[in-house]
N, C-alpha and C. Protein backbone atom coordinates (compact mmCIF):
# COMPACT_ATOMS: atom_id res chain seq x y z
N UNK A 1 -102.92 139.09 -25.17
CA UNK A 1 -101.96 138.67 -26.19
C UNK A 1 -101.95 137.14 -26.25
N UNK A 2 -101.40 136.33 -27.54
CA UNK A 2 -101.68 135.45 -27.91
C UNK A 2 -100.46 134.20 -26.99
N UNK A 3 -100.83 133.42 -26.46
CA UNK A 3 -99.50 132.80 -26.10
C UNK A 3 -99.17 131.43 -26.75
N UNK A 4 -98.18 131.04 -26.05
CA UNK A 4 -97.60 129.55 -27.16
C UNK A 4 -98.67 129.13 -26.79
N UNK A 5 -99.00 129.01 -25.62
CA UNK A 5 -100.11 127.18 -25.40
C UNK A 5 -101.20 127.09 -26.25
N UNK A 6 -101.64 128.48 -26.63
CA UNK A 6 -102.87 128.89 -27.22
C UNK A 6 -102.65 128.16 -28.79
N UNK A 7 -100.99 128.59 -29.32
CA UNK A 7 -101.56 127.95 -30.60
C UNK A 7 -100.40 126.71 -31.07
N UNK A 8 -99.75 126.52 -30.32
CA UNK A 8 -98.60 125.45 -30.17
C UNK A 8 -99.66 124.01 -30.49
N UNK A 9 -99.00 122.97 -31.11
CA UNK A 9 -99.29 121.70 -31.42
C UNK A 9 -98.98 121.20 -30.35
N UNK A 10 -99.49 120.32 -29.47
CA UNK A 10 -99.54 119.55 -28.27
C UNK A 10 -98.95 118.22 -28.96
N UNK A 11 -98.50 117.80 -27.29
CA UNK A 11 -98.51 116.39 -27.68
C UNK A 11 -96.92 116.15 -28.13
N UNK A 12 -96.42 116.60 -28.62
CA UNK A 12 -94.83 116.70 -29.26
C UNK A 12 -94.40 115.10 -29.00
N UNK A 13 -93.90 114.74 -29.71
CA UNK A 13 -92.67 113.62 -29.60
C UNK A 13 -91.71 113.52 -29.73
N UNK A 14 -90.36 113.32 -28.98
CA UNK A 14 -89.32 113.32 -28.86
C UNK A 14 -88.65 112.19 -29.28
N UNK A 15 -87.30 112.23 -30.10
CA UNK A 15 -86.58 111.30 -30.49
C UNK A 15 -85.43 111.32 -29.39
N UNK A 16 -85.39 110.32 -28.91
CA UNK A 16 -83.98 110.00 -27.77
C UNK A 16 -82.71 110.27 -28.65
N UNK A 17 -82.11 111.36 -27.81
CA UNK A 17 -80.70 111.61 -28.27
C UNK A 17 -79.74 110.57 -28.79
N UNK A 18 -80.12 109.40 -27.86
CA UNK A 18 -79.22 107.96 -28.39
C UNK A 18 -79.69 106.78 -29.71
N UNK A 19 -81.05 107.41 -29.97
CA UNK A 19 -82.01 106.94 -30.75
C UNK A 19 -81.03 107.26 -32.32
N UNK A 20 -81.03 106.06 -33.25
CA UNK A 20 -80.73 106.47 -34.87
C UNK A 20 -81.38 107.70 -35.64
N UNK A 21 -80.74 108.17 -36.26
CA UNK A 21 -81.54 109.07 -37.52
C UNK A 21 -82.77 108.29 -38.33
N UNK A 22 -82.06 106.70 -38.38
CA UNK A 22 -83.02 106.28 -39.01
C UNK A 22 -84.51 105.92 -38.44
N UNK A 23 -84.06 105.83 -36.95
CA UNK A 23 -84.83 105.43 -36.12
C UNK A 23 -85.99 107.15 -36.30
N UNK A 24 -85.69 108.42 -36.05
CA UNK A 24 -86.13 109.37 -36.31
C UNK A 24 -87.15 109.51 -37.66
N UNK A 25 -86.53 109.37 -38.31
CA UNK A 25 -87.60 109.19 -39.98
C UNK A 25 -88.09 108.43 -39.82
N UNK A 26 -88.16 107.17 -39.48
CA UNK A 26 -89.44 106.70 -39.37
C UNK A 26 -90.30 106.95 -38.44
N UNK A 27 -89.80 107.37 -37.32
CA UNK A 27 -90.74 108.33 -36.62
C UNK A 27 -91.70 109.41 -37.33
N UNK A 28 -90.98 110.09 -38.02
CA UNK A 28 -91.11 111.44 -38.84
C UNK A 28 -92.56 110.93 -39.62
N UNK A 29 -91.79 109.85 -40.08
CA UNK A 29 -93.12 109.36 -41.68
C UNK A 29 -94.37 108.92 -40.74
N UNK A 30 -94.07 108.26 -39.52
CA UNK A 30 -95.80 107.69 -38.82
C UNK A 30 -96.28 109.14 -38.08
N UNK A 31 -96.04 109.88 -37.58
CA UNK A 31 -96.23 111.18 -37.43
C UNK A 31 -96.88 112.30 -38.22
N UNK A 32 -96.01 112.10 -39.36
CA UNK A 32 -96.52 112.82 -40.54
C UNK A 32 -96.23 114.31 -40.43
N UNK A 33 -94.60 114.69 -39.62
CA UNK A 33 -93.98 115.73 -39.53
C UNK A 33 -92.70 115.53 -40.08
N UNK A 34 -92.39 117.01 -39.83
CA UNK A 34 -91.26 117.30 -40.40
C UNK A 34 -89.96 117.49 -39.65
N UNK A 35 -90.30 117.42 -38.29
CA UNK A 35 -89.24 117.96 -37.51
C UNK A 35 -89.69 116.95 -36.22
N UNK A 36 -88.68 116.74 -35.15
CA UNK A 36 -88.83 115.98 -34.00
C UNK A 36 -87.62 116.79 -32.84
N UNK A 37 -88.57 117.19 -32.00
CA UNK A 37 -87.54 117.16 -30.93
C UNK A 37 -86.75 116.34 -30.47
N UNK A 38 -85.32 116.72 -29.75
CA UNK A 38 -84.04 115.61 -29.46
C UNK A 38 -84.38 115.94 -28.09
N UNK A 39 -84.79 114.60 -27.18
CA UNK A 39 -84.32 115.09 -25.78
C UNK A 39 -83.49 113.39 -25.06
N UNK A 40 -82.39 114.37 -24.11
CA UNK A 40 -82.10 113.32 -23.52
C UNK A 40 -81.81 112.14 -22.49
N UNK A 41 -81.61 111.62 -22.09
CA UNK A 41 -82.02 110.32 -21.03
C UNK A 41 -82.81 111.26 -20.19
N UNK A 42 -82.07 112.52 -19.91
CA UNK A 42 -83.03 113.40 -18.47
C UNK A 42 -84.25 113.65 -19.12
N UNK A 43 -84.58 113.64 -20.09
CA UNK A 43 -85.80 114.09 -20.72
C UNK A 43 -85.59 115.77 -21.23
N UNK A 44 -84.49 116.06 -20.69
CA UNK A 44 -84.78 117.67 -20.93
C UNK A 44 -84.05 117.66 -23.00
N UNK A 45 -84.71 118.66 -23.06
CA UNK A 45 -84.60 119.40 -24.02
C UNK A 45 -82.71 119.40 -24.75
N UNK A 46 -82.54 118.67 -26.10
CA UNK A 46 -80.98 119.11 -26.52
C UNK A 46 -81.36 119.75 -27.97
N UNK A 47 -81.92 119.42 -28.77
CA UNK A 47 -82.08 120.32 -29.87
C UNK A 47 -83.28 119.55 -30.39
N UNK A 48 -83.39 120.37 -32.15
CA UNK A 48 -84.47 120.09 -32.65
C UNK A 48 -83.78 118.97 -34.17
N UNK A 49 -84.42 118.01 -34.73
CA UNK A 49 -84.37 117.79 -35.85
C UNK A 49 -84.87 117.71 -36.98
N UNK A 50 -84.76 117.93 -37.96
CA UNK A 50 -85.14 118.18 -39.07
C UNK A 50 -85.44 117.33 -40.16
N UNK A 51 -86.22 116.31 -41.17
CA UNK A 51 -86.07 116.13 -42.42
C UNK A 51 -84.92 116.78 -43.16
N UNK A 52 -84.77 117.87 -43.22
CA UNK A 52 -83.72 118.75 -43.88
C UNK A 52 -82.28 117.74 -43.35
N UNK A 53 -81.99 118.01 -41.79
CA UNK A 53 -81.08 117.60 -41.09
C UNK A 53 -80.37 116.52 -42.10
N UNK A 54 -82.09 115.25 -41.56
CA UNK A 54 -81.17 114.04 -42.02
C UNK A 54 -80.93 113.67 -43.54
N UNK A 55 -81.33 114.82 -44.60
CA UNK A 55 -80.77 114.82 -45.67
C UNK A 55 -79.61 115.19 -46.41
N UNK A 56 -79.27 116.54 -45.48
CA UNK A 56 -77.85 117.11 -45.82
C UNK A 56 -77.20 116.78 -44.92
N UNK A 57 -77.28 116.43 -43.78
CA UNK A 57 -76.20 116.06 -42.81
C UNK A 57 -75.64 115.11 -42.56
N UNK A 58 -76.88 113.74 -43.08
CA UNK A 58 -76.11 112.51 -43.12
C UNK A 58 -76.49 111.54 -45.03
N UNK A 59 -77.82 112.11 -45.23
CA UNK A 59 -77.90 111.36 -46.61
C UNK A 59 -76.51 111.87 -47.51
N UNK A 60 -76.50 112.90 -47.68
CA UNK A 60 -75.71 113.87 -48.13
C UNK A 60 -74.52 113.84 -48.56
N UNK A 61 -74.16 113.17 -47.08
CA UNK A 61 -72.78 113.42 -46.75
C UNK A 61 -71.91 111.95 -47.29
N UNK A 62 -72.81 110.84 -47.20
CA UNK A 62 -72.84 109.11 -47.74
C UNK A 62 -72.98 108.38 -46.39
N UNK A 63 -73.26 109.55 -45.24
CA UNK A 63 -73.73 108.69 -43.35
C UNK A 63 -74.74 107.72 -43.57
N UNK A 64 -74.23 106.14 -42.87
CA UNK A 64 -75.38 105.55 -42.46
C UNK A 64 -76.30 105.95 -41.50
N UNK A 65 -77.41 106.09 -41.74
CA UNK A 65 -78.39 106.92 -40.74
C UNK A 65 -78.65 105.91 -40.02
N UNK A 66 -78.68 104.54 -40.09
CA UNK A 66 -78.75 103.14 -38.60
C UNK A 66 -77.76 103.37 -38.00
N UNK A 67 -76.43 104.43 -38.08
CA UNK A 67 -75.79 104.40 -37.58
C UNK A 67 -75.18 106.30 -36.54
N UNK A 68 -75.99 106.81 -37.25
CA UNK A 68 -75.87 108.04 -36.74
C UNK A 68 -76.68 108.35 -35.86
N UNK A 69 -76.74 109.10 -34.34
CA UNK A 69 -77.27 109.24 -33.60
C UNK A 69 -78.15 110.36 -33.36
N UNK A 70 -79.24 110.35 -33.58
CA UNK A 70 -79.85 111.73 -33.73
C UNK A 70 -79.51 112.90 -32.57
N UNK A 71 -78.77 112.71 -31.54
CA UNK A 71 -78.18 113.52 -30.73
C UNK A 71 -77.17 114.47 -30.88
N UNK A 72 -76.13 113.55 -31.95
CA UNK A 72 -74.90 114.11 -32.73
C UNK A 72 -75.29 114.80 -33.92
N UNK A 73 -76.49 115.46 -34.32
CA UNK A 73 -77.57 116.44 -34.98
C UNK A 73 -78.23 117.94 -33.85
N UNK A 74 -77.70 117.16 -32.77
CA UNK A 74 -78.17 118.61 -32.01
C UNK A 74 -76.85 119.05 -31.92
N UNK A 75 -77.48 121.05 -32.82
CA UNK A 75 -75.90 121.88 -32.86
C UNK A 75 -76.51 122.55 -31.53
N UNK A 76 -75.24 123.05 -30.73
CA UNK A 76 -75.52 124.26 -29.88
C UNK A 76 -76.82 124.02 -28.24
N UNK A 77 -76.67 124.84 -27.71
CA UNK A 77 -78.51 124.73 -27.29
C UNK A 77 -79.80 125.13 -27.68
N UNK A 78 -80.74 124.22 -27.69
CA UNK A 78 -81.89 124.30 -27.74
C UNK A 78 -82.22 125.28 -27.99
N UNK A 79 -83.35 126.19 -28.81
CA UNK A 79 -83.93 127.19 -28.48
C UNK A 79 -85.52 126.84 -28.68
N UNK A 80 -86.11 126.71 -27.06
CA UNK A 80 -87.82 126.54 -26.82
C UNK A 80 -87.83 128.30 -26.58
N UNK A 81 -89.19 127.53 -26.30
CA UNK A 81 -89.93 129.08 -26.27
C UNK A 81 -91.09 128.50 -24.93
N UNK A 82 -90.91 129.48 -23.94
CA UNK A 82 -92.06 129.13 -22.64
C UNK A 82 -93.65 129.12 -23.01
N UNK A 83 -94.30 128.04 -22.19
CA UNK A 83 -95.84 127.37 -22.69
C UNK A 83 -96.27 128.99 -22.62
N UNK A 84 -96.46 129.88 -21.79
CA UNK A 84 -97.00 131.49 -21.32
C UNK A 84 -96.10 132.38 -21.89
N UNK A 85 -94.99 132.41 -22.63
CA UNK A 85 -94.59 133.48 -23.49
C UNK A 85 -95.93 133.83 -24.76
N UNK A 86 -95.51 135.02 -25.01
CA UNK A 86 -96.54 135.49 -25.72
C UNK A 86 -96.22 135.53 -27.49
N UNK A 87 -96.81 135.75 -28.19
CA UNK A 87 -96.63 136.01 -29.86
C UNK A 87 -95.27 136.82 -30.02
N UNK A 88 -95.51 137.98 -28.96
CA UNK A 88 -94.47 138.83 -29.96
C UNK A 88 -93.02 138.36 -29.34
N UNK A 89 -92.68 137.10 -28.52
CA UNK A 89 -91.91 136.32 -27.88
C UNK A 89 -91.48 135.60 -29.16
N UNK A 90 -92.37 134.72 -29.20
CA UNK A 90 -92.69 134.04 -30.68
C UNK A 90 -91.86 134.21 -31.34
N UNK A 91 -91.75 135.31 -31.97
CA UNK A 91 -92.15 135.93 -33.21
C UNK A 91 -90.34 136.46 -33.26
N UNK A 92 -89.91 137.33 -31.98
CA UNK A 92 -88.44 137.56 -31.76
C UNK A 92 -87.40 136.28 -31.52
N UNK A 93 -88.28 135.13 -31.39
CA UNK A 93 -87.13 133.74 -30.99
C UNK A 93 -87.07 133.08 -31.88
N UNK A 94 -88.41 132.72 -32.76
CA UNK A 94 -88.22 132.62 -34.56
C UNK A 94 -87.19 133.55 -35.18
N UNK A 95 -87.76 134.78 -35.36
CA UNK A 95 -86.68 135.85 -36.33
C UNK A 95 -85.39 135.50 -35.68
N UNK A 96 -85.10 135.69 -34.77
CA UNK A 96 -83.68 135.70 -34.49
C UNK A 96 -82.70 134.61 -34.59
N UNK A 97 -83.36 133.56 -34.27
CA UNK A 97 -82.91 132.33 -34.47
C UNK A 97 -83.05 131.61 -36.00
N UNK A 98 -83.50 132.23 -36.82
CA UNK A 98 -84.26 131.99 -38.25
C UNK A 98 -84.50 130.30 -38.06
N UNK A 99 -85.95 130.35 -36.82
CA UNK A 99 -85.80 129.31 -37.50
C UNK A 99 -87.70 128.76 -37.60
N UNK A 100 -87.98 127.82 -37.68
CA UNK A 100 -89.45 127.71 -38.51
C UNK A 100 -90.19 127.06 -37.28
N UNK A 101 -89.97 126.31 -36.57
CA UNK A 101 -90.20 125.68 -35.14
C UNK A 101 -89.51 125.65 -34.19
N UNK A 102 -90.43 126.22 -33.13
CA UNK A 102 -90.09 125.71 -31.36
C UNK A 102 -90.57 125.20 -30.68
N UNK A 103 -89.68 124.15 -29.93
CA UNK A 103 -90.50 123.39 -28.79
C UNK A 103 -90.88 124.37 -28.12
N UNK A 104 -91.83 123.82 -27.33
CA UNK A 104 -92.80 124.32 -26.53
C UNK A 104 -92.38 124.48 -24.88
N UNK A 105 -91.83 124.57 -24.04
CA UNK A 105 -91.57 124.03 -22.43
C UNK A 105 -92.38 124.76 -21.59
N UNK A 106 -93.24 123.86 -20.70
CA UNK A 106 -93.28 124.36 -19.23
C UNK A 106 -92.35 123.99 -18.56
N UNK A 107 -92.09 125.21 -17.39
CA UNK A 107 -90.36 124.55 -16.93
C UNK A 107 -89.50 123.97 -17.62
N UNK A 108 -89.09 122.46 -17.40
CA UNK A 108 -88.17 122.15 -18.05
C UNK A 108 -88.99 120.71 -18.95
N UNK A 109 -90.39 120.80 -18.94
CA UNK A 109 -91.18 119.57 -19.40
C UNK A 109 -91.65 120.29 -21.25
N UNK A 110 -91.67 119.51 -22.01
CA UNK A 110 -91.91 119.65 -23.50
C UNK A 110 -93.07 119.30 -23.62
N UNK A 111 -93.95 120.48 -23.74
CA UNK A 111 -95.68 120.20 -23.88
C UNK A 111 -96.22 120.69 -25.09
N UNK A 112 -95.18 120.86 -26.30
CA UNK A 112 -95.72 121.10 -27.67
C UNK A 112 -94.72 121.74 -28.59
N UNK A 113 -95.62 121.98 -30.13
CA UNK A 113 -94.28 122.55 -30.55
C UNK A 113 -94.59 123.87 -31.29
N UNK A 114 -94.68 125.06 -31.34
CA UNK A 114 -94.78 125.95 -32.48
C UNK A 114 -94.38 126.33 -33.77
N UNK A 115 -95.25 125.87 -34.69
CA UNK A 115 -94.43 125.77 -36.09
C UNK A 115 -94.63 127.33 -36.66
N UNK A 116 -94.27 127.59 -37.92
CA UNK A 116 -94.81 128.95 -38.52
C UNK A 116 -96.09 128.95 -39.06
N UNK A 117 -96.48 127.57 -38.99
CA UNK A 117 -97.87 127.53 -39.74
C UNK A 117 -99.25 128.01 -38.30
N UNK A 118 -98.63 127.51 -37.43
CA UNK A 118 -99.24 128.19 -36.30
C UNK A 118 -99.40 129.07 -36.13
N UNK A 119 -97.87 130.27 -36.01
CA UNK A 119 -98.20 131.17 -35.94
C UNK A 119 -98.78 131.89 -37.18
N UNK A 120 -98.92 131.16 -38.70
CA UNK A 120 -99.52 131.71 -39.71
C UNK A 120 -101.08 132.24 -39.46
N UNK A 121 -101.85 131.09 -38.79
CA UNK A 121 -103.41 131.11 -38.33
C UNK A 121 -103.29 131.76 -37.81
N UNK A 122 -102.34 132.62 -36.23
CA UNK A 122 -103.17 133.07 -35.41
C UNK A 122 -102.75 134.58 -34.77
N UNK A 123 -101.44 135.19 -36.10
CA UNK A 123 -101.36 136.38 -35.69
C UNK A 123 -101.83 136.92 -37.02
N UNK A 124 -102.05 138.34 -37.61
CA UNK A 124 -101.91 139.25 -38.64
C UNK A 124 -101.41 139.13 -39.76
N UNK A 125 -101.70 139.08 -40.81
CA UNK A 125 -100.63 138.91 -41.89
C UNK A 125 -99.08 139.82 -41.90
N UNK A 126 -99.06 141.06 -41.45
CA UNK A 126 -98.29 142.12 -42.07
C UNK A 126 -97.01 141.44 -40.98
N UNK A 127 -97.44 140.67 -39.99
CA UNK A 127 -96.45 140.06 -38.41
C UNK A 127 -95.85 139.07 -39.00
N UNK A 128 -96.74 137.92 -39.56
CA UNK A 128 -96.44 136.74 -40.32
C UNK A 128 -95.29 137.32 -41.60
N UNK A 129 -95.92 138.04 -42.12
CA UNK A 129 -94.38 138.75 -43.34
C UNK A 129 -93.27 138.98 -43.36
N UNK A 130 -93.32 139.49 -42.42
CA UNK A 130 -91.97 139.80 -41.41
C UNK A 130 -91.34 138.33 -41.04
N UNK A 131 -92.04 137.80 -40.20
CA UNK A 131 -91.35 136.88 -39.58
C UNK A 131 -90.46 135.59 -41.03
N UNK A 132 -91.89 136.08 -42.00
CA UNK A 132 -91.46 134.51 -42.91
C UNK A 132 -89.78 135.37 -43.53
N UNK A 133 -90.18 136.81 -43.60
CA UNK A 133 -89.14 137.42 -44.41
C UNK A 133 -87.67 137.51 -43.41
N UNK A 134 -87.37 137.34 -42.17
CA UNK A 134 -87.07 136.96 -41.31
C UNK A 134 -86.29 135.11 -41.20
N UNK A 135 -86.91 134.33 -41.23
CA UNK A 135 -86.86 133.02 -41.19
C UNK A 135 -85.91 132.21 -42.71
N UNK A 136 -86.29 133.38 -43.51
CA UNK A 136 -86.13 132.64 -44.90
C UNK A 136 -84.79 133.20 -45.50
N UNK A 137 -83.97 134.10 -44.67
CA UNK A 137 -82.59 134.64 -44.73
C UNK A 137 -81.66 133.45 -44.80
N UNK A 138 -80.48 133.79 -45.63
CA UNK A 138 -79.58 132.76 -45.91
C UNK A 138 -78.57 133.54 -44.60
């Protein structure tokens, strides 16, 4: 069976919890993603952020993003997914969580990220259907 490490994006970059939103998008734009993990001073894992995020949460709203902390964007805890969990892991922590990316963790270290486009390449279509039909729930 297929596991994260196998088709997870390496390499991940993390925006410091104490780090700006604005500081984040421009991260985002030299990157050339859409999303950035939040981790903090410990390095561990607090949530994920979004493009989306910093449009409705602070463009949105009339927030200065030099002034908003991309930490105060992480709702709840984290949801990674382990480097040796397998697809159909995947696939239940996406659906359930509806959501489109997971960091990646060995132990408590962030060694990539799994988007849906990942798992688009590297499971079945009829799995991928599900999941997008899954993910894309209001």
């Amino acid at each position: 069976m297929t596991k994260a490490r196998e088709i997870m994006t390496a390499d991940a970059t993390c925006i410091g919890a104490q780090e700006t939103v604005l500081e984040a998008a421009k991260k985002m734009t030299q990157l050339g993603v859409g999303a950035l993990p939040i981790c903090g001073t410990d390095e561990k894992l607090k949530g994920m952020l979004t493009d989306r995020d910093i449009v409705v949460k602070v463009l949105g709203v009339g927030k200065d993003p030099g002034s908003v902390k991309a930490g105060d964007l992480a709702q709840g805890e984290a949801v990674p997914i382990g480097a040796d969990d397998d697809a159909q892991e995947i696939l239940r922590t996406m659906s359930a969580h509806q959501v489109r990316r997971l960091p990646v963790i060995d132990g408590h270290t962030l060694v990539g990220i799994v988007a849906f486009a990942d798992v688009a390449r590297a499971l079945p279509d009829a799995k991928v259907g599900d999941l997008l039909q899954a993910v894309s729930q209001d």
